[in-house]
Every structure is written in structure tokens, then in C-alpha cells.
PDB file of N, CA and C in Angstrom:
ATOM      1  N   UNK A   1      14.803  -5.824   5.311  1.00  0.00           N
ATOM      2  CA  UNK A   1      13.784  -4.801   5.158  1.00  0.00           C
ATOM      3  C   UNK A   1      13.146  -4.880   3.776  1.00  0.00           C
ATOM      4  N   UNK A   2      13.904  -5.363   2.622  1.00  0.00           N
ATOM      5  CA  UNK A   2      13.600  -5.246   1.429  1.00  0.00           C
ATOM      6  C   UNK A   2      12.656  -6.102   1.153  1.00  0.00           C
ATOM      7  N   UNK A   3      13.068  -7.533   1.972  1.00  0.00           N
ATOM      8  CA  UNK A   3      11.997  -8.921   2.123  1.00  0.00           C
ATOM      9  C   UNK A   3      10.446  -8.275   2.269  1.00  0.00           C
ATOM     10  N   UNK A   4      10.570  -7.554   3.613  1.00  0.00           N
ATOM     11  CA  UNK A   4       9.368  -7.536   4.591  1.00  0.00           C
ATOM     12  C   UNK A   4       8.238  -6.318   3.223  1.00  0.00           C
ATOM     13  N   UNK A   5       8.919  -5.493   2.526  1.00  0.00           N
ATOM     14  CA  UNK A   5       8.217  -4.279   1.912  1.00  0.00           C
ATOM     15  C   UNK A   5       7.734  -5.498   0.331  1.00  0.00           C
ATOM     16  N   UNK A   6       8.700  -6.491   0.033  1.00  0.00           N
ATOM     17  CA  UNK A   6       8.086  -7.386  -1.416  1.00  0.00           C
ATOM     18  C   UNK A   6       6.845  -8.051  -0.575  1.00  0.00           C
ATOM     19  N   UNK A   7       6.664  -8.163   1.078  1.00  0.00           N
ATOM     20  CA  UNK A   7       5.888  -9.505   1.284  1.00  0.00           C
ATOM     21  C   UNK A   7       4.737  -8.231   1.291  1.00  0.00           C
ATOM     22  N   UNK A   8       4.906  -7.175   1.950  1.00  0.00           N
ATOM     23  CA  UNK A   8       3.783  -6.481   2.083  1.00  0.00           C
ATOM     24  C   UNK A   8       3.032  -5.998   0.997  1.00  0.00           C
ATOM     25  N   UNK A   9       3.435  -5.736  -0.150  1.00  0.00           N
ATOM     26  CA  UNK A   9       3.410  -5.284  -1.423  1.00  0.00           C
ATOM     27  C   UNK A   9       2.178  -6.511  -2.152  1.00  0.00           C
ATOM     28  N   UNK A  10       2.709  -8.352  -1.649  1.00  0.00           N
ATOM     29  CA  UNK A  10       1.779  -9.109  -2.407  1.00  0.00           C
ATOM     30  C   UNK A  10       0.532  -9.189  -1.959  1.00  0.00           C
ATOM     31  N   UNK A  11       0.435  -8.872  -0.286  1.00  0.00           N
ATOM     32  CA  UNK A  11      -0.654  -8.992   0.454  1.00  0.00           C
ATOM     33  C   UNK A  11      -1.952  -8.337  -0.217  1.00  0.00           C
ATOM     34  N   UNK A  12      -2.247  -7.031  -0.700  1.00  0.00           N
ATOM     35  CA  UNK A  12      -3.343  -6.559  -1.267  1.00  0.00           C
ATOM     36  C   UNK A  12      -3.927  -7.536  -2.915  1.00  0.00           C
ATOM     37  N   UNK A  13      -2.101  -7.772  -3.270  1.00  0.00           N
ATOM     38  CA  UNK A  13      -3.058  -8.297  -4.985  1.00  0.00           C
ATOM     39  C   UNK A  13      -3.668  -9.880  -4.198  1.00  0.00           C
ATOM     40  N   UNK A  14      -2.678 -10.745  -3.979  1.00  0.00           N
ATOM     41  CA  UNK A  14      -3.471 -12.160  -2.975  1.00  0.00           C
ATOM     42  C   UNK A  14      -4.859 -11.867  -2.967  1.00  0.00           C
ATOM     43  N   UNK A  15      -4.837 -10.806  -1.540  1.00  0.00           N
ATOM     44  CA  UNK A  15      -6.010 -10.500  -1.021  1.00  0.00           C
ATOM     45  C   UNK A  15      -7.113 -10.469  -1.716  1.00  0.00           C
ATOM     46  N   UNK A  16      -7.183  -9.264  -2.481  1.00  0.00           N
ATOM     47  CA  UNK A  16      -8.099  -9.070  -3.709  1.00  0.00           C
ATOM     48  C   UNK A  16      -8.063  -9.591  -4.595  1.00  0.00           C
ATOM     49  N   UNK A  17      -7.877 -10.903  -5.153  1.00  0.00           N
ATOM     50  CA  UNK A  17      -7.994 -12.015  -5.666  1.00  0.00           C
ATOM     51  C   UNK A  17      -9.103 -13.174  -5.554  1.00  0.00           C
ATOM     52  N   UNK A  18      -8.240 -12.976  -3.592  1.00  0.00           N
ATOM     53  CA  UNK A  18      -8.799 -14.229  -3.588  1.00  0.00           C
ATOM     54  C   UNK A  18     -10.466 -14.477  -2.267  1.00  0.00           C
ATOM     55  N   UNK A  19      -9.797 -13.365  -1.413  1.00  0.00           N
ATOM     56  CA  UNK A  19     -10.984 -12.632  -0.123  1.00  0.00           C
ATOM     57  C   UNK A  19     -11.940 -11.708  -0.427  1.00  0.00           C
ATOM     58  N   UNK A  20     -11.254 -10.681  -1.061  1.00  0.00           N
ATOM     59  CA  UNK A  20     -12.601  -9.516  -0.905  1.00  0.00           C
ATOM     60  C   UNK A  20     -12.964  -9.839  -2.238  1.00  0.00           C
ATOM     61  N   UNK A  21     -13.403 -10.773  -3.283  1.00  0.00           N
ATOM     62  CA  UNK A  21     -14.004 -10.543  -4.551  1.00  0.00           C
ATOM     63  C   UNK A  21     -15.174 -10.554  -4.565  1.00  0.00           C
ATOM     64  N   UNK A  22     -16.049  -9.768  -3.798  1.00  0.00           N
ATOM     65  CA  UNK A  22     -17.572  -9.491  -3.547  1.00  0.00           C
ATOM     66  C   UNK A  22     -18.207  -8.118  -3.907  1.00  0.00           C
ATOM     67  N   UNK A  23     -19.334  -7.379  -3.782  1.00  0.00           N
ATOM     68  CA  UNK A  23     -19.839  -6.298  -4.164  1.00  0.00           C
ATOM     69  C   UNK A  23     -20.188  -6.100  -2.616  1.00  0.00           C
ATOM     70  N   UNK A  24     -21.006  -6.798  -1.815  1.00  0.00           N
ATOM     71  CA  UNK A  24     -21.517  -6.320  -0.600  1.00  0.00           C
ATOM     72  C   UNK A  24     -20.194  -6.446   0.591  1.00  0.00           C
ATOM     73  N   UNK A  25     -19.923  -5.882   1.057  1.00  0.00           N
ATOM     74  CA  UNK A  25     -21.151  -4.507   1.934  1.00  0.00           C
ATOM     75  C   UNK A  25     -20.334  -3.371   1.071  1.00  0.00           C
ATOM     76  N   UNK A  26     -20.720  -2.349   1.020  1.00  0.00           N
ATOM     77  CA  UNK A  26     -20.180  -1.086   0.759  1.00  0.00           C
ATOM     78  C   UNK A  26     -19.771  -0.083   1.752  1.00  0.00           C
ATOM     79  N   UNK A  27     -18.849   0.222   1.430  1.00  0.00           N
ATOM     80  CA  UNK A  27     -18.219   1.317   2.564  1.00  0.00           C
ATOM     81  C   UNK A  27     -17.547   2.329   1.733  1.00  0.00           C
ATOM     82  N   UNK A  28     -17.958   3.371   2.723  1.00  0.00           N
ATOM     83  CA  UNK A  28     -17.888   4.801   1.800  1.00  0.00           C
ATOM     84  C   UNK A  28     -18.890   4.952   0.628  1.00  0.00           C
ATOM     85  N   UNK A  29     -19.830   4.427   0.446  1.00  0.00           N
ATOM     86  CA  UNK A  29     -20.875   4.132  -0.811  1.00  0.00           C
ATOM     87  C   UNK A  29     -19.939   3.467  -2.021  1.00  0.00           C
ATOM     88  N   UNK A  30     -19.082   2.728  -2.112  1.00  0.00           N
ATOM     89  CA  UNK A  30     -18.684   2.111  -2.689  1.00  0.00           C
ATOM     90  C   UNK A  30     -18.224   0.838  -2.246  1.00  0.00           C
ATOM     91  N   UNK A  31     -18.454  -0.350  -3.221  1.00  0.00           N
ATOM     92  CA  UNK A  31     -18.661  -1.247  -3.092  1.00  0.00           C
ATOM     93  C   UNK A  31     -17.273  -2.105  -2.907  1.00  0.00           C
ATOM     94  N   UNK A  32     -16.851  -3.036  -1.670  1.00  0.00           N
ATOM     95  CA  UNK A  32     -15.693  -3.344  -1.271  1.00  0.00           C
ATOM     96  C   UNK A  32     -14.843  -3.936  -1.985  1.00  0.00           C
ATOM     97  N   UNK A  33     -14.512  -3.958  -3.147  1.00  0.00           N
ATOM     98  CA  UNK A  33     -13.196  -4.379  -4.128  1.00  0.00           C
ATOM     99  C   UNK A  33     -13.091  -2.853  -4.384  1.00  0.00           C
ATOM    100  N   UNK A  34     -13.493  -2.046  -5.001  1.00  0.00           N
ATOM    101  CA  UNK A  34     -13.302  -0.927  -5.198  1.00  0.00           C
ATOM    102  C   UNK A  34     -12.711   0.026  -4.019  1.00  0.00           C
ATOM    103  N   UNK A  35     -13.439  -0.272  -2.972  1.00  0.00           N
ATOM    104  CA  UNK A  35     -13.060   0.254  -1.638  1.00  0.00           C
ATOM    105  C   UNK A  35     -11.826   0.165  -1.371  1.00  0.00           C
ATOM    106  N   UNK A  36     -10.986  -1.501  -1.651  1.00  0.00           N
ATOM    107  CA  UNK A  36     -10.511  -2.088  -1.088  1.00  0.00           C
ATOM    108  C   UNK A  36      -9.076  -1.161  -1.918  1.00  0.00           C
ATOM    109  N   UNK A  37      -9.260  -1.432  -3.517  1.00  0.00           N
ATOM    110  CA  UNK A  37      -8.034  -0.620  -4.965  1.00  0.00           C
ATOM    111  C   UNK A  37      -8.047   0.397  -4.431  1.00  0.00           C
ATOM    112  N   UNK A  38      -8.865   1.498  -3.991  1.00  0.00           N
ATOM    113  CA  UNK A  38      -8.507   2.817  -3.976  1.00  0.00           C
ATOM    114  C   UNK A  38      -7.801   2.841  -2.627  1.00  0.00           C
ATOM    115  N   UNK A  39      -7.927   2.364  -1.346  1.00  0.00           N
ATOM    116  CA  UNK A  39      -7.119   2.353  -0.043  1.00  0.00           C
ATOM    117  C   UNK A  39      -5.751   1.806  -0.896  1.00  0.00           C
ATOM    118  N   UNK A  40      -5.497   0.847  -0.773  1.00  0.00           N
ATOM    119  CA  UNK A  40      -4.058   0.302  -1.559  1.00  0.00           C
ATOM    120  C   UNK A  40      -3.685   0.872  -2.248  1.00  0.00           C
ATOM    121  N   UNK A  41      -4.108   1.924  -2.778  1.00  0.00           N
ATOM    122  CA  UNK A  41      -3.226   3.244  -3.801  1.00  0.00           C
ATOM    123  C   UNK A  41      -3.165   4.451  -3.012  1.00  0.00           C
ATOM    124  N   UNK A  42      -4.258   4.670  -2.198  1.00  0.00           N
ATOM    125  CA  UNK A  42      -3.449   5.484  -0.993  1.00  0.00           C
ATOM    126  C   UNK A  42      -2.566   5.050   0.104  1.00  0.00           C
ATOM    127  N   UNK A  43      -2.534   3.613   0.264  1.00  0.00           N
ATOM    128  CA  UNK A  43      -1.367   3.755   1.545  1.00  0.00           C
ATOM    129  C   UNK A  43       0.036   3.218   0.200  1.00  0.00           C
ATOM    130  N   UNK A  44      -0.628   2.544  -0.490  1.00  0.00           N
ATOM    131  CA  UNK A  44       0.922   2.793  -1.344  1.00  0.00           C
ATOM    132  C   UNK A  44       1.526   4.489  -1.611  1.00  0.00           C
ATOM    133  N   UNK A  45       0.928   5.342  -1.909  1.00  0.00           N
ATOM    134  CA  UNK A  45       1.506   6.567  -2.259  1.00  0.00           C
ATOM    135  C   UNK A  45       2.094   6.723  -1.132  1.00  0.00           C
ATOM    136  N   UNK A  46       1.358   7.097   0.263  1.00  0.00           N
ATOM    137  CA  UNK A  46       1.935   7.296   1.617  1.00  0.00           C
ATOM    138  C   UNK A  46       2.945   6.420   1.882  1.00  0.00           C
ATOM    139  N   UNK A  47       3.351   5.282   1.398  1.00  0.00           N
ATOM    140  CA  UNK A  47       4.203   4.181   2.139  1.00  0.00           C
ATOM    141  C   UNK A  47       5.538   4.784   0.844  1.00  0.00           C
ATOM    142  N   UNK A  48       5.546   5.070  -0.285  1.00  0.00           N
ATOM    143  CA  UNK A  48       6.334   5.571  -0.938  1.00  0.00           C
ATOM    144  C   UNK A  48       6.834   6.810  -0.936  1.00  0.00           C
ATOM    145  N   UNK A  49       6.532   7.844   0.011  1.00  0.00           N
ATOM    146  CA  UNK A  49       6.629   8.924   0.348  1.00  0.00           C
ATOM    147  C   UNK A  49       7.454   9.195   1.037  1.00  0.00           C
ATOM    148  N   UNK A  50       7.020   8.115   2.669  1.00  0.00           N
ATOM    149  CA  UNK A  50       7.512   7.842   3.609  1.00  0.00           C
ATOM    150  C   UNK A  50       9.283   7.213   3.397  1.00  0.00           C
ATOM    151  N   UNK A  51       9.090   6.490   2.519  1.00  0.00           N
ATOM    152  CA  UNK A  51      10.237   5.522   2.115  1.00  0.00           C
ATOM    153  C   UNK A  51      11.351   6.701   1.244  1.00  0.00           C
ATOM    154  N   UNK A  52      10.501   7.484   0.450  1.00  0.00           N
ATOM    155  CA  UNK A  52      11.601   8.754  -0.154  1.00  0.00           C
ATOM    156  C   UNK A  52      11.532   9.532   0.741  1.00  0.00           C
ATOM    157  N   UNK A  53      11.565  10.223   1.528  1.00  0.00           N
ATOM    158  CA  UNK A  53      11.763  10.774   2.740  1.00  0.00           C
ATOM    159  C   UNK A  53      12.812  10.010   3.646  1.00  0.00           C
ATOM    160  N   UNK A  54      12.931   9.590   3.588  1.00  0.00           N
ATOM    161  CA  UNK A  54      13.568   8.492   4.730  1.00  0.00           C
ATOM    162  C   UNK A  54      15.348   8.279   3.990  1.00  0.00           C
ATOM    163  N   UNK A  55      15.004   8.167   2.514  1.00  0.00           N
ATOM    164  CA  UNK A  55      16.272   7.390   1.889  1.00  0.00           C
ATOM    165  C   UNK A  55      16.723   8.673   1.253  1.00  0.00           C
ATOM    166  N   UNK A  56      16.221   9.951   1.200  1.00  0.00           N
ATOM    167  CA  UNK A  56      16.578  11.255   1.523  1.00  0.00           C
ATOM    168  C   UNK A  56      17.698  12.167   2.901  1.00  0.00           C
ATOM    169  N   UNK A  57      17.104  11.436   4.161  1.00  0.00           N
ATOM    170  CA  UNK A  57      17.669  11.935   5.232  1.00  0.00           C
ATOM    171  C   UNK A  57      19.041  10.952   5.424  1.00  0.00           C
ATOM    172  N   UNK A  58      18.847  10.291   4.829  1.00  0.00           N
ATOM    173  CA  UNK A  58      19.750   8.951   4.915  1.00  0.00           C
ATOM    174  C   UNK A  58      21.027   9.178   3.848  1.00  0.00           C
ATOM    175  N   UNK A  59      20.643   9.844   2.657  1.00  0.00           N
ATOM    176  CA  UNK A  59      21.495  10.631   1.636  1.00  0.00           C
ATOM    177  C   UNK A  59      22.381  11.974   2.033  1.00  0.00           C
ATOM    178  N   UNK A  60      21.120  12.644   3.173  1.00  0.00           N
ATOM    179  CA  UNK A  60      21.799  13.935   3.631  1.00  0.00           C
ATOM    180  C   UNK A  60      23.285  13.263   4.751  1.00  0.00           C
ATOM    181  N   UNK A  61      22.781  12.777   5.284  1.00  0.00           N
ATOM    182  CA  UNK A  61      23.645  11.989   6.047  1.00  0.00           C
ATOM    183  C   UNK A  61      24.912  11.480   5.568  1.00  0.00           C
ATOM    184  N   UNK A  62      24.870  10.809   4.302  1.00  0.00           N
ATOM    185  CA  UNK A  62      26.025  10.476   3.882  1.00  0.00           C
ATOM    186  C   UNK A  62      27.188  11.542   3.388  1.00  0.00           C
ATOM    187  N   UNK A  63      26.492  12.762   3.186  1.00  0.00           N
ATOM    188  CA  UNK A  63      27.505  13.780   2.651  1.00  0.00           C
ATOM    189  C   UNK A  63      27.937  14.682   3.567  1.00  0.00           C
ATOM    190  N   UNK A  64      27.097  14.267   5.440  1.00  0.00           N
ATOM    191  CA  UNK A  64      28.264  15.742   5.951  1.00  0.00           C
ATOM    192  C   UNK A  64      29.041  14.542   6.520  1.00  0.00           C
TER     193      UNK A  64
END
């Protein structure tokens, strides 16, 4: 599991490196590298949330 969350983690910097380094098209009125940083800091927050939540119920668990 630990593998699969480091491989998912490189996919956005790669990505935005090496695919989206353009200005056109814009979505959301902002222009798609920008588009692209601000999604990847929201599903990172959500994907870290999810993950403390999880290793929370998993803690409750260990103590009854």
C-alpha cells in the first residue's frame, strides 16, 4: 500500500514537468499548469484526510 501511495504521489510532479507545461486551454479561467497545482493540493489534502481518518479507526481498534 505504501508502494502504490509513493507511485501516486510522483505522478502529478512527472506530469507537470513534463505534459501539461502549457498556458492553453484554461479551465476554470485559469490557465492549465495552474489548474493542474491547485487540483493536486486539493486531492492531496483530501487523500491525507482520508488516510488520517482511516489510521485513526485503525488506532481505535487497537485499544478495545
Amino acid at each position: 500500500m505504501k508502494k502504490l501511495i509513493v507511485l501516486l504521489s510522483i505522478i502529478p510532479t512527472v506530469g507537470s514537468l513534463t505534459v501539461i507545461n502549457r498556458v492553453e486551454p484554461y479551465i476554470l479561467g485559469l490557465p492549465f499548469i495552474v489548474f493542474w497545482a491547485t487540483a493536486w493540493l486539493i486531492l492531496t489534502s483530501v487523500c491525507l484526510y482520508i488516510s488520517c481518518v482511516i489510521y485513526e479507526r485503525k488506532e481505535e481498534n487497537k485499544l478495545l
